[in-house]
PDB file of N, CA and C in Angstrom:
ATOM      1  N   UNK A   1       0.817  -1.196   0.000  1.00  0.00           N
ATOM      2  CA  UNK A   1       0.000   0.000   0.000  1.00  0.00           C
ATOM      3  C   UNK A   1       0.860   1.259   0.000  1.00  0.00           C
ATOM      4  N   UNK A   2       1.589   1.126   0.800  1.00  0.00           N
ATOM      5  CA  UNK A   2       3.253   1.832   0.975  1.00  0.00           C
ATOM      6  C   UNK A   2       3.524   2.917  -0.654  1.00  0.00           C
ATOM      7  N   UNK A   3       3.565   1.751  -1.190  1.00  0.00           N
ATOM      8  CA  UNK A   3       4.301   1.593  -2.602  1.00  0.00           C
ATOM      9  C   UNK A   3       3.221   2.695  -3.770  1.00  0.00           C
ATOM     10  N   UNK A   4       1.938   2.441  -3.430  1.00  0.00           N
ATOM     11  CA  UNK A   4       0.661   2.736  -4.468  1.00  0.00           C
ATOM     12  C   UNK A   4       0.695   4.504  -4.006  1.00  0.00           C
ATOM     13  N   UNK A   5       0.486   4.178  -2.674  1.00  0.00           N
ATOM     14  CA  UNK A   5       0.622   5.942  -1.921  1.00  0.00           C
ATOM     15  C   UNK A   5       1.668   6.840  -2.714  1.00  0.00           C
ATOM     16  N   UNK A   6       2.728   6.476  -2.749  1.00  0.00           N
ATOM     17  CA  UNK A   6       4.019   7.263  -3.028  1.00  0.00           C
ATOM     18  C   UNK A   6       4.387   7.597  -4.328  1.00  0.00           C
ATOM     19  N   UNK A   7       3.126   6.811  -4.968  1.00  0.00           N
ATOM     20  CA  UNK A   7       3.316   6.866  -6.498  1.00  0.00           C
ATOM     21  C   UNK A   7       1.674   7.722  -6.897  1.00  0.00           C
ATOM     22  N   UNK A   8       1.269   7.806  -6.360  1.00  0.00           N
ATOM     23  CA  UNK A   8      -0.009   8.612  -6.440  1.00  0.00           C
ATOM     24  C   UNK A   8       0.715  10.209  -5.751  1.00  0.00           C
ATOM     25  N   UNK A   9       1.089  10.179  -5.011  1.00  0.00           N
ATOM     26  CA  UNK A   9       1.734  11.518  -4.684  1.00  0.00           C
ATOM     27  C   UNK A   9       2.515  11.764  -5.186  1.00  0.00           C
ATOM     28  N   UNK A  10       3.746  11.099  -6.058  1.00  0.00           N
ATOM     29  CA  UNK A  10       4.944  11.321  -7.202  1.00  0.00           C
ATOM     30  C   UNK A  10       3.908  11.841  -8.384  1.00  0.00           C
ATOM     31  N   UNK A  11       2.812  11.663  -8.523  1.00  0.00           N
ATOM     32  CA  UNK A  11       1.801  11.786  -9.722  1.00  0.00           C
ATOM     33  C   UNK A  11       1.391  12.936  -9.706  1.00  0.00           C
ATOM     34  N   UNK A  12       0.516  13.577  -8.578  1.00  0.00           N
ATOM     35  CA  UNK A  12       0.366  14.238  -7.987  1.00  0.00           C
ATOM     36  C   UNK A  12       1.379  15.592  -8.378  1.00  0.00           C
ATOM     37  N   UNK A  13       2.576  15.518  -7.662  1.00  0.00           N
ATOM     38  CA  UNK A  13       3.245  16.392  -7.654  1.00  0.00           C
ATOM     39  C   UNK A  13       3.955  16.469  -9.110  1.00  0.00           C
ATOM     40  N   UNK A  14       4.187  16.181  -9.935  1.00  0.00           N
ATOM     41  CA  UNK A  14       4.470  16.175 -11.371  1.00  0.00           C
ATOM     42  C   UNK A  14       3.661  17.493 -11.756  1.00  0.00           C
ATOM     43  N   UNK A  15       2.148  16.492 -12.137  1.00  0.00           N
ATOM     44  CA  UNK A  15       1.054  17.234 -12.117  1.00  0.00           C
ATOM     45  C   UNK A  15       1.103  18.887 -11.677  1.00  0.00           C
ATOM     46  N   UNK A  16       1.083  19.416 -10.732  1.00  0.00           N
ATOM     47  CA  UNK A  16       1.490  20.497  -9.682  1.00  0.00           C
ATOM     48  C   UNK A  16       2.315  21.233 -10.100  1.00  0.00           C
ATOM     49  N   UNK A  17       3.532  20.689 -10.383  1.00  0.00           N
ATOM     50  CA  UNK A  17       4.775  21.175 -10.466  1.00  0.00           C
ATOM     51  C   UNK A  17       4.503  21.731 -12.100  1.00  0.00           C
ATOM     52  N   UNK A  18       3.870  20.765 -13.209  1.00  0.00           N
ATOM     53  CA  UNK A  18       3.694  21.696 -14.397  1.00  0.00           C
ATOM     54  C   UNK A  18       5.473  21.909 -14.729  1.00  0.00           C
ATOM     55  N   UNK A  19       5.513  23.483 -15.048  1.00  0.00           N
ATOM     56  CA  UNK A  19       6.771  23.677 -16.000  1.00  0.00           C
ATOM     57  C   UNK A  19       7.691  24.340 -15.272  1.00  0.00           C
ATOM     58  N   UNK A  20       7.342  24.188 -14.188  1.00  0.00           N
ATOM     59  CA  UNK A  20       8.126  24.949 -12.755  1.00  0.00           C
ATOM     60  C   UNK A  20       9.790  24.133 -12.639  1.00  0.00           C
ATOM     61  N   UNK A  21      10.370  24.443 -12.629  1.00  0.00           N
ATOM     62  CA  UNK A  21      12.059  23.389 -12.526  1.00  0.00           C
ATOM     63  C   UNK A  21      12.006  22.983 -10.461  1.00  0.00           C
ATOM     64  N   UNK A  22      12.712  22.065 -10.468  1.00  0.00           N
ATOM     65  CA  UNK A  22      12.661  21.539  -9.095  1.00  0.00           C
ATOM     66  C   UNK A  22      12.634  22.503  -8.362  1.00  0.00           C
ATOM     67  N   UNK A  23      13.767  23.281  -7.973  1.00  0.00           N
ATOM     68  CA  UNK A  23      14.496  24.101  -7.411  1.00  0.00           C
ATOM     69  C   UNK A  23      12.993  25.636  -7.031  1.00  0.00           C
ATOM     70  N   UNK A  24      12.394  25.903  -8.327  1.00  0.00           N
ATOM     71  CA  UNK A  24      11.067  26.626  -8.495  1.00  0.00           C
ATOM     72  C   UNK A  24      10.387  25.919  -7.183  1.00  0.00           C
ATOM     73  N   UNK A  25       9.745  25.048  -8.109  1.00  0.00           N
ATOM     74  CA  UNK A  25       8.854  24.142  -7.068  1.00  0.00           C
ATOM     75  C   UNK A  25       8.733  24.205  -5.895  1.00  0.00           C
ATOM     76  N   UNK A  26       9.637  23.370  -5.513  1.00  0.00           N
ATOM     77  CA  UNK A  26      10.403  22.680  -3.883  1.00  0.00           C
ATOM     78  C   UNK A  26      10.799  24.134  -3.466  1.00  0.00           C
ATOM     79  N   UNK A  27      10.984  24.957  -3.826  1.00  0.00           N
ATOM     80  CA  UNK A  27      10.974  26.113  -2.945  1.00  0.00           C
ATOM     81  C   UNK A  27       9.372  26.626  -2.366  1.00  0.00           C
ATOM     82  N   UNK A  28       8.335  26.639  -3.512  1.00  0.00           N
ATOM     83  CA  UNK A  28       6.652  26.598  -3.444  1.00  0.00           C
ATOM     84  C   UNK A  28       6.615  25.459  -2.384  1.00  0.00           C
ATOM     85  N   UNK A  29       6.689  24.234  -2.616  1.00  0.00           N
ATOM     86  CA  UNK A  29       6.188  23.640  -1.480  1.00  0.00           C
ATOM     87  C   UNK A  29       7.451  22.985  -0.005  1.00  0.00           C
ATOM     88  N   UNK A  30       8.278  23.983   0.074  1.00  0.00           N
ATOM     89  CA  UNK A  30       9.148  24.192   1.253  1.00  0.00           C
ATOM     90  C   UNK A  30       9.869  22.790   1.491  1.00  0.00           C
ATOM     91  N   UNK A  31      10.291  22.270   0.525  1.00  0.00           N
ATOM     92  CA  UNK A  31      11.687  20.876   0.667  1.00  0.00           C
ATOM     93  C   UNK A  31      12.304  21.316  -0.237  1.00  0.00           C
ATOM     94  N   UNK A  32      13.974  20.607   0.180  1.00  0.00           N
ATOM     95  CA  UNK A  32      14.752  20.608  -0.563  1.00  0.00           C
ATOM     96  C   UNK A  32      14.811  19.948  -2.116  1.00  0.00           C
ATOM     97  N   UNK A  33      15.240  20.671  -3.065  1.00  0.00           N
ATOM     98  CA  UNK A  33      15.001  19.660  -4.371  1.00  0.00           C
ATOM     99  C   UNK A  33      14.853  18.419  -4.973  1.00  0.00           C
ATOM    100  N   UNK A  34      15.902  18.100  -4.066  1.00  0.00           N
ATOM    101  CA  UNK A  34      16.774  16.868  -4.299  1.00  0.00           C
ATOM    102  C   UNK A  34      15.431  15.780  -3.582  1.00  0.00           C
ATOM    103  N   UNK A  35      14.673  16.625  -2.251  1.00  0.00           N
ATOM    104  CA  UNK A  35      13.795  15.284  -1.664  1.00  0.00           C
ATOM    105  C   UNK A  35      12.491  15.794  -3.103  1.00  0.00           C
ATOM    106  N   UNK A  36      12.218  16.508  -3.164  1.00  0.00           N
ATOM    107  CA  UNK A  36      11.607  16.828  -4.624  1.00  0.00           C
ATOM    108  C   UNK A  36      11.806  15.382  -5.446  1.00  0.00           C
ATOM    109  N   UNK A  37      12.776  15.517  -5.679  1.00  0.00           N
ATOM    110  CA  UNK A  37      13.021  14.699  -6.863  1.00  0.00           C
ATOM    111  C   UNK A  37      12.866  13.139  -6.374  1.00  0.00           C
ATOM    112  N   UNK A  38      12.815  12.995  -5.168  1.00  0.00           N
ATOM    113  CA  UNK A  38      12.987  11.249  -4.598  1.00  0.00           C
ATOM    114  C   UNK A  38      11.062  11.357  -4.531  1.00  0.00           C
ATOM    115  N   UNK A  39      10.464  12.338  -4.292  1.00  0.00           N
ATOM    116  CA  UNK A  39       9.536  12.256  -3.981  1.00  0.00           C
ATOM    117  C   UNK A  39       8.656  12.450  -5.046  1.00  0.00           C
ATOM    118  N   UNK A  40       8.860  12.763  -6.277  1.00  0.00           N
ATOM    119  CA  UNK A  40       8.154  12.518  -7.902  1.00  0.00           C
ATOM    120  C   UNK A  40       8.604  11.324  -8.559  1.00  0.00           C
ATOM    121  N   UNK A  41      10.199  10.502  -8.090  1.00  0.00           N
ATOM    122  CA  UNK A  41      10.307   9.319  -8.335  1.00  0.00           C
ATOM    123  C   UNK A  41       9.857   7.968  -7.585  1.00  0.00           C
ATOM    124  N   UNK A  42       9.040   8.750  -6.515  1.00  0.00           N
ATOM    125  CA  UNK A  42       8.343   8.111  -5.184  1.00  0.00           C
ATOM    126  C   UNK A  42       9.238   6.805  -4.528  1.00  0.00           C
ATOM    127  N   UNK A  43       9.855   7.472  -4.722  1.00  0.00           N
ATOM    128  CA  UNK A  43      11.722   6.859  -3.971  1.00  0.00           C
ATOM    129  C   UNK A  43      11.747   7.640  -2.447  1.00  0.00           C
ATOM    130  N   UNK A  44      11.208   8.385  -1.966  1.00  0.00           N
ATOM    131  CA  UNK A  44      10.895   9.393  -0.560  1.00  0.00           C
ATOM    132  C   UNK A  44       9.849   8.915   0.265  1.00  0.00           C
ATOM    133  N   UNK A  45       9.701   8.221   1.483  1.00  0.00           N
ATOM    134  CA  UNK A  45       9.085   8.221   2.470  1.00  0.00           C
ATOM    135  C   UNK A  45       8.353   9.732   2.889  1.00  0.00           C
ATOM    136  N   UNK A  46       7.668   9.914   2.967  1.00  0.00           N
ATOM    137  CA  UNK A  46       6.925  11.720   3.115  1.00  0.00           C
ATOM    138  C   UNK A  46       6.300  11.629   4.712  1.00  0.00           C
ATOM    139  N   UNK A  47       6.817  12.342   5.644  1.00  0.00           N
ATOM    140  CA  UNK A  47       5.791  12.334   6.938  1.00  0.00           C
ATOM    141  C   UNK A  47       4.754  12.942   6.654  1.00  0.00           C
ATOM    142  N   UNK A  48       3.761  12.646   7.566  1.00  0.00           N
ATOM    143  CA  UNK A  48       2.273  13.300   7.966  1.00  0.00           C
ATOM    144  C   UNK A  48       2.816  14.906   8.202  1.00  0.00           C
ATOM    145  N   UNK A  49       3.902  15.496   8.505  1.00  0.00           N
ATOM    146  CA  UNK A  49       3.946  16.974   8.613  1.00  0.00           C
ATOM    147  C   UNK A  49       4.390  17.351   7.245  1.00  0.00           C
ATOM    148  N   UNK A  50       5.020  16.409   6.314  1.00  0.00           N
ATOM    149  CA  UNK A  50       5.718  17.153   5.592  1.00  0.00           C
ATOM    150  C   UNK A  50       4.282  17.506   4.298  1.00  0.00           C
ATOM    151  N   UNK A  51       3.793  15.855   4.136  1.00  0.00           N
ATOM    152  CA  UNK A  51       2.644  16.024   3.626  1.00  0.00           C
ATOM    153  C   UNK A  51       1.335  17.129   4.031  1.00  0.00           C
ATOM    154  N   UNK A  52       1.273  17.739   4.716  1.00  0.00           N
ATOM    155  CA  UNK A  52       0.583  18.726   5.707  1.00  0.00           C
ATOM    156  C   UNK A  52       0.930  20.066   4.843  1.00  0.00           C
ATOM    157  N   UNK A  53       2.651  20.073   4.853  1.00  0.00           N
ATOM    158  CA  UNK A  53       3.060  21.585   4.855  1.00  0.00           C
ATOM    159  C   UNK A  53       2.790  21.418   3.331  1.00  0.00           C
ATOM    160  N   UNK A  54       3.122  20.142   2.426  1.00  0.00           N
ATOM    161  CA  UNK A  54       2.773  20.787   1.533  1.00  0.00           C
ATOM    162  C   UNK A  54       1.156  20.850   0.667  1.00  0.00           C
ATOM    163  N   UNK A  55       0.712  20.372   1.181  1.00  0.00           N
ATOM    164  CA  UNK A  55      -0.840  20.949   1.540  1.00  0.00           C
ATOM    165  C   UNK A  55      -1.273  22.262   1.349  1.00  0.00           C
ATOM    166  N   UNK A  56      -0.649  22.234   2.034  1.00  0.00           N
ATOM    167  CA  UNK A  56      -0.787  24.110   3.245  1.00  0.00           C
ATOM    168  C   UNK A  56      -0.616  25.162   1.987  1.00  0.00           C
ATOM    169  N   UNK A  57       0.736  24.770   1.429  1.00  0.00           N
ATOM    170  CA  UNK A  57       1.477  25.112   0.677  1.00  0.00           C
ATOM    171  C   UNK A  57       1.051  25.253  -0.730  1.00  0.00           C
ATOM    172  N   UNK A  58       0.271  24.457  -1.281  1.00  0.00           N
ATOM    173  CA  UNK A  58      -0.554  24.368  -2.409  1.00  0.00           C
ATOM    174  C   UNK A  58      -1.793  24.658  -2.471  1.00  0.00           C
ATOM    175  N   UNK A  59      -2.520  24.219  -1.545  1.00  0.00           N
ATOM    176  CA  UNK A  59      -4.118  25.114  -1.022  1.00  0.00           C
ATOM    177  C   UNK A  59      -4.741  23.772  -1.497  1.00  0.00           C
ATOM    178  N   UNK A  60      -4.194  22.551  -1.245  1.00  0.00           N
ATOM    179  CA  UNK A  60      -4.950  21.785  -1.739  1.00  0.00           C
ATOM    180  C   UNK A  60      -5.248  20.573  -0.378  1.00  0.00           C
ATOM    181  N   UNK A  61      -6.203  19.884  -0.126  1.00  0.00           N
ATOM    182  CA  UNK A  61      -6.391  18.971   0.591  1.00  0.00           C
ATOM    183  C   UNK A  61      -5.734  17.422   0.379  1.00  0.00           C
ATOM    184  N   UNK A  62      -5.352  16.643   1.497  1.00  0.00           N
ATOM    185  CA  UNK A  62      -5.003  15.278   1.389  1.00  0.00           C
ATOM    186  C   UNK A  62      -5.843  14.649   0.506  1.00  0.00           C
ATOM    187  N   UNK A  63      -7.357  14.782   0.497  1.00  0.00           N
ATOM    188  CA  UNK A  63      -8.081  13.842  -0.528  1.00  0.00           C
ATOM    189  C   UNK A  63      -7.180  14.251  -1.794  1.00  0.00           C
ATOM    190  N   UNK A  64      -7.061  15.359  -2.175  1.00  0.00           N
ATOM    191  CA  UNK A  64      -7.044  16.179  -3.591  1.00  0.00           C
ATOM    192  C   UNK A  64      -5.777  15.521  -3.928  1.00  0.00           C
ATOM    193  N   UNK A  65      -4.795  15.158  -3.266  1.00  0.00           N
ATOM    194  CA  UNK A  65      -3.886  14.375  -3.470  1.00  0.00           C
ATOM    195  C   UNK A  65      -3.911  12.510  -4.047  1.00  0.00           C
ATOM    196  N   UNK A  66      -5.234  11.619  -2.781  1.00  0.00           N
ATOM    197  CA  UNK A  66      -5.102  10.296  -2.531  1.00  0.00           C
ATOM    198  C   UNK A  66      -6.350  10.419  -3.134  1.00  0.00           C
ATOM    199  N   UNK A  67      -7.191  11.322  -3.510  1.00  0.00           N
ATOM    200  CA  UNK A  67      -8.580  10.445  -3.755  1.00  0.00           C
ATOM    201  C   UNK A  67      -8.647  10.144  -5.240  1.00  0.00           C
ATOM    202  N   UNK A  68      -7.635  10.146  -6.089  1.00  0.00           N
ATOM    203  CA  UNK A  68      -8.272   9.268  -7.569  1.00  0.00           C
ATOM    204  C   UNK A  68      -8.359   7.895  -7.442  1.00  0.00           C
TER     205      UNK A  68
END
């Protein structure tokens, strides 16, 4: 389940990110690039805060993320 999550949020954030370069981005939603990049190759474990901030950060809700 682990696995399906992290790739729905790597999806997710692609999506989001649009034509923005990492560095753009991951500055918008407050991580470093580099976890950016583990975390669109859904190679990144994401906490409940980090997932939160970037939430917060996008104006978008956890469903808006997990619910397709």
């Amino acid at each position: 389940m682990a696995d399906r999550l992290a790739k729905q949020l790597a999806k997710f954030l692609r999506k989001q990110r649009g034509d923005l370069t990492f560095k753009q981005f991951s500055r918008k939603v407050g991580v470093s690039d580099s976890t950016l990049h583990r975390m669109e190759m859904a190679e990144q474990n994401v906490t409940l805060k980090t997932l939160e901030q970037i939430c917060d950060r996008l104006k978008c809700s956890v469903a808006d993320v997990f619910g397709e």
